[in-house]
Protein backbone atom coordinates (compact mmCIF):
# COMPACT_ATOMS: atom_id res chain seq x y z
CA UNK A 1 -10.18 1.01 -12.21
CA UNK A 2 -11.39 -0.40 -9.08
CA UNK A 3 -13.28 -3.36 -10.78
CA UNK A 4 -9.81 -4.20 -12.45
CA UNK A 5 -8.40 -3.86 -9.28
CA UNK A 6 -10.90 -6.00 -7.40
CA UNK A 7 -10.90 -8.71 -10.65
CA UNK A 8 -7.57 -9.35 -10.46
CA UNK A 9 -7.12 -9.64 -6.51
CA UNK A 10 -10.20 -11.83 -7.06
CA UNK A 11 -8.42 -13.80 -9.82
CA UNK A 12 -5.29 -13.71 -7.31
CA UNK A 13 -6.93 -15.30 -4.62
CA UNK A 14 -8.47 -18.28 -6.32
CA UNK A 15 -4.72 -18.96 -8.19
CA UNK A 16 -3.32 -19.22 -4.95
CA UNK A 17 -5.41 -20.95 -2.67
CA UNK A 18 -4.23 -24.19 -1.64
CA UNK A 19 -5.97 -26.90 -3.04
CA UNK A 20 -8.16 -28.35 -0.73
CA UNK A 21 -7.38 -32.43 0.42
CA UNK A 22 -10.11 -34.61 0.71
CA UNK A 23 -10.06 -34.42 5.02
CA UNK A 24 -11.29 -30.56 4.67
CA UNK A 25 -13.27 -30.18 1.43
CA UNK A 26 -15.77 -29.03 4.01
CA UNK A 27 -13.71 -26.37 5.33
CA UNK A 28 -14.28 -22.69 4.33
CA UNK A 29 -12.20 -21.19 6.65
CA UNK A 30 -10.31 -18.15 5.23
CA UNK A 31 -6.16 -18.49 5.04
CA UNK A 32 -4.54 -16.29 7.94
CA UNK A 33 -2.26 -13.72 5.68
CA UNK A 34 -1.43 -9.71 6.15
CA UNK A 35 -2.33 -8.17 3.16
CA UNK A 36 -0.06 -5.57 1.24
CA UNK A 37 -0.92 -3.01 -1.24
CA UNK A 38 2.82 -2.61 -2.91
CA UNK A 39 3.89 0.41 -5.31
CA UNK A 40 6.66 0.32 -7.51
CA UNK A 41 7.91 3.76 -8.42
CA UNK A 42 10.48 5.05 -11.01
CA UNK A 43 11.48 8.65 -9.91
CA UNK A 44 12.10 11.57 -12.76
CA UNK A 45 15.61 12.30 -12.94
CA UNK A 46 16.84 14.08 -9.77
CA UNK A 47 13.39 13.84 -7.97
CA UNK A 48 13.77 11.05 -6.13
CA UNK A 49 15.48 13.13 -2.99
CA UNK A 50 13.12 15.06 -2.82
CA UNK A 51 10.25 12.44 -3.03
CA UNK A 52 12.23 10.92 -0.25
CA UNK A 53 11.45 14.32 2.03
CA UNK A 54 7.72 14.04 1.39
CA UNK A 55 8.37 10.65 2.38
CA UNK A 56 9.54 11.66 5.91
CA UNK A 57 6.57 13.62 6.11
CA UNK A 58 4.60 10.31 5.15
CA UNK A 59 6.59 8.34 8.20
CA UNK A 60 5.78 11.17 10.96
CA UNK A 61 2.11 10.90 10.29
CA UNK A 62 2.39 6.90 10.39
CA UNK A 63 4.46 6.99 13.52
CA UNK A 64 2.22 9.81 14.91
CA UNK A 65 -0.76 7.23 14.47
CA UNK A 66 2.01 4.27 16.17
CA UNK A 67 1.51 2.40 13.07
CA UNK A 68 4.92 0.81 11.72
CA UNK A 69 4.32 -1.25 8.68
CA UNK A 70 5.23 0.22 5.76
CA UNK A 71 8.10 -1.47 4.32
CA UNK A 72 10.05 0.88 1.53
CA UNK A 73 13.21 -0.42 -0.44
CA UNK A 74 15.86 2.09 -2.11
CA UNK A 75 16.44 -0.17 -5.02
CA UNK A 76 19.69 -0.75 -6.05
CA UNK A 77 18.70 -2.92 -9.71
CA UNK A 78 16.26 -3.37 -11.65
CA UNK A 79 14.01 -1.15 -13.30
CA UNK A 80 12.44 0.77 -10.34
CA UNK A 81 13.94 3.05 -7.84
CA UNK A 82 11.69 2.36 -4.86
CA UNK A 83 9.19 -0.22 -4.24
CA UNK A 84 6.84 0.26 -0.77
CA UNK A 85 4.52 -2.14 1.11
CA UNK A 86 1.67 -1.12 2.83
CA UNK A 87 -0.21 -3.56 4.61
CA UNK A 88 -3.77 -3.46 4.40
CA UNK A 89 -4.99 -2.71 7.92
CA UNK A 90 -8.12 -4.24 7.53
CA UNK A 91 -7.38 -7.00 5.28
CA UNK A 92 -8.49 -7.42 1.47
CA UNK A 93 -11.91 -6.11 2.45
CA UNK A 94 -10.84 -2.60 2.71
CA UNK A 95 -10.18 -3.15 -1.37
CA UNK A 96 -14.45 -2.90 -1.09
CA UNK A 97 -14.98 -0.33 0.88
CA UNK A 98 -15.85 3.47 -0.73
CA UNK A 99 -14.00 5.37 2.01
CA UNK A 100 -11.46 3.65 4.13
CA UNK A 101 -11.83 4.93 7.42
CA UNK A 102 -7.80 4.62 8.50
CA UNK A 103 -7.46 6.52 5.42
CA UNK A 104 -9.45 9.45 6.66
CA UNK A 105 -7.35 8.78 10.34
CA UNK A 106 -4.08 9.32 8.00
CA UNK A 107 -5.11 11.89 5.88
CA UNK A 108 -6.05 14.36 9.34
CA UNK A 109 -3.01 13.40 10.95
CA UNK A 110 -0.89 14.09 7.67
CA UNK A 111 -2.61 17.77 7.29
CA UNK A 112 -1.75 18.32 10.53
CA UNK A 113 2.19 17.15 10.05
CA UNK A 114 2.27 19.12 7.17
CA UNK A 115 0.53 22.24 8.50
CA UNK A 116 -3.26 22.10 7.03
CA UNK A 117 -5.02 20.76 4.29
CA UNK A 118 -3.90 23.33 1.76
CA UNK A 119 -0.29 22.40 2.55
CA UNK A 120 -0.86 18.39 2.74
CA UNK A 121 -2.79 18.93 -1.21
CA UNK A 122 0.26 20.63 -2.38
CA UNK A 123 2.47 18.33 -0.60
CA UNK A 124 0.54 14.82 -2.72
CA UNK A 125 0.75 17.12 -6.03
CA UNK A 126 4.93 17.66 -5.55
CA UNK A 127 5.16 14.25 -4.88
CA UNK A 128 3.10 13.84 -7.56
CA UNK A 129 5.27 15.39 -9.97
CA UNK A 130 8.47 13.55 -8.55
CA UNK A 131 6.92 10.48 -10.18
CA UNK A 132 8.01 9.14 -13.81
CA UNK A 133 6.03 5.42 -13.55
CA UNK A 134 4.09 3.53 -10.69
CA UNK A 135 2.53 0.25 -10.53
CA UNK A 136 0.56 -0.85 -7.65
CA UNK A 137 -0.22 -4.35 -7.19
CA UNK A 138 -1.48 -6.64 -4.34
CA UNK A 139 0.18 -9.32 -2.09
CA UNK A 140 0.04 -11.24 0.99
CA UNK A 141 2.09 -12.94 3.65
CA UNK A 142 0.87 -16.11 4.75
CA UNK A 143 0.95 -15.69 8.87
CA UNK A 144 0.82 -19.50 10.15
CA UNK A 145 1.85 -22.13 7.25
């Protein structure tokens, strides 16, 4: 799964680079964008409030670590019911990377919000549960164009 995932941001990248103009074909320099891992989630019917209180629990542990830049929409059309962006702390690299160290930061800090490890496991699998379809995919913002 991760060499699909990697492929296509790979594929991604070189579909939306700018072409280069003749002035910089030297250039190499590397686009300035935040990068976003982005979930789309369909809830089982009469899950979704609850998902929403594991949620809460997610926010406490972000704001506990005074990040802020998760992005989650209540969808009001369409097919899905909520659709999240996370940015990518450390870029598109962290895509490469076989433990992402903010992810071990999170995962202490959301043990300790929920009251252990046993508790934060159970938490994920309820969550889990509240879940009918996902898709993640992978996007960026362009900072300075």
């Amino acid at each position: 799964m991760k060499k699909l995932i990697l492929a296509a941001a790979a594929l991604g990248l070189g579909l939306s680079a700018t072409p280069a103009s003749a002035d910089d074909a030297t250039s190499h320099e590397l686009r300035e964008v935040d990068w976003y891992r982005v979930q789309f989630i369909k809830w089982k019917e009469g899950k979704g409030g609850r998902a929403h209180e594991i949620i809460e629990i997610f926010e406490k542990t972000d704001k506990a670590l005074g990040w802020n830049d998760v992005i989650d929409f209540h969808m009001s059309t369409g097919e899905w019911d909520s659709v999240v962006a996370m940015k990518m702390r450390n870029g598109i690299a962290s895509m490469g990377w076989k433990k992402d160290p903010d992810g071990d930061k999170w995962m202490a800090e959301f043990s300790k919000q929920a009251g252990g490890e046993d508790k934060a496991k159970a938490l994920f699998a309820e969550f889990d549960e509240c879940i009918l379809e996902q898709q993640t995919q992978i996007g960026h913002i362009d900072i300075n164009e």
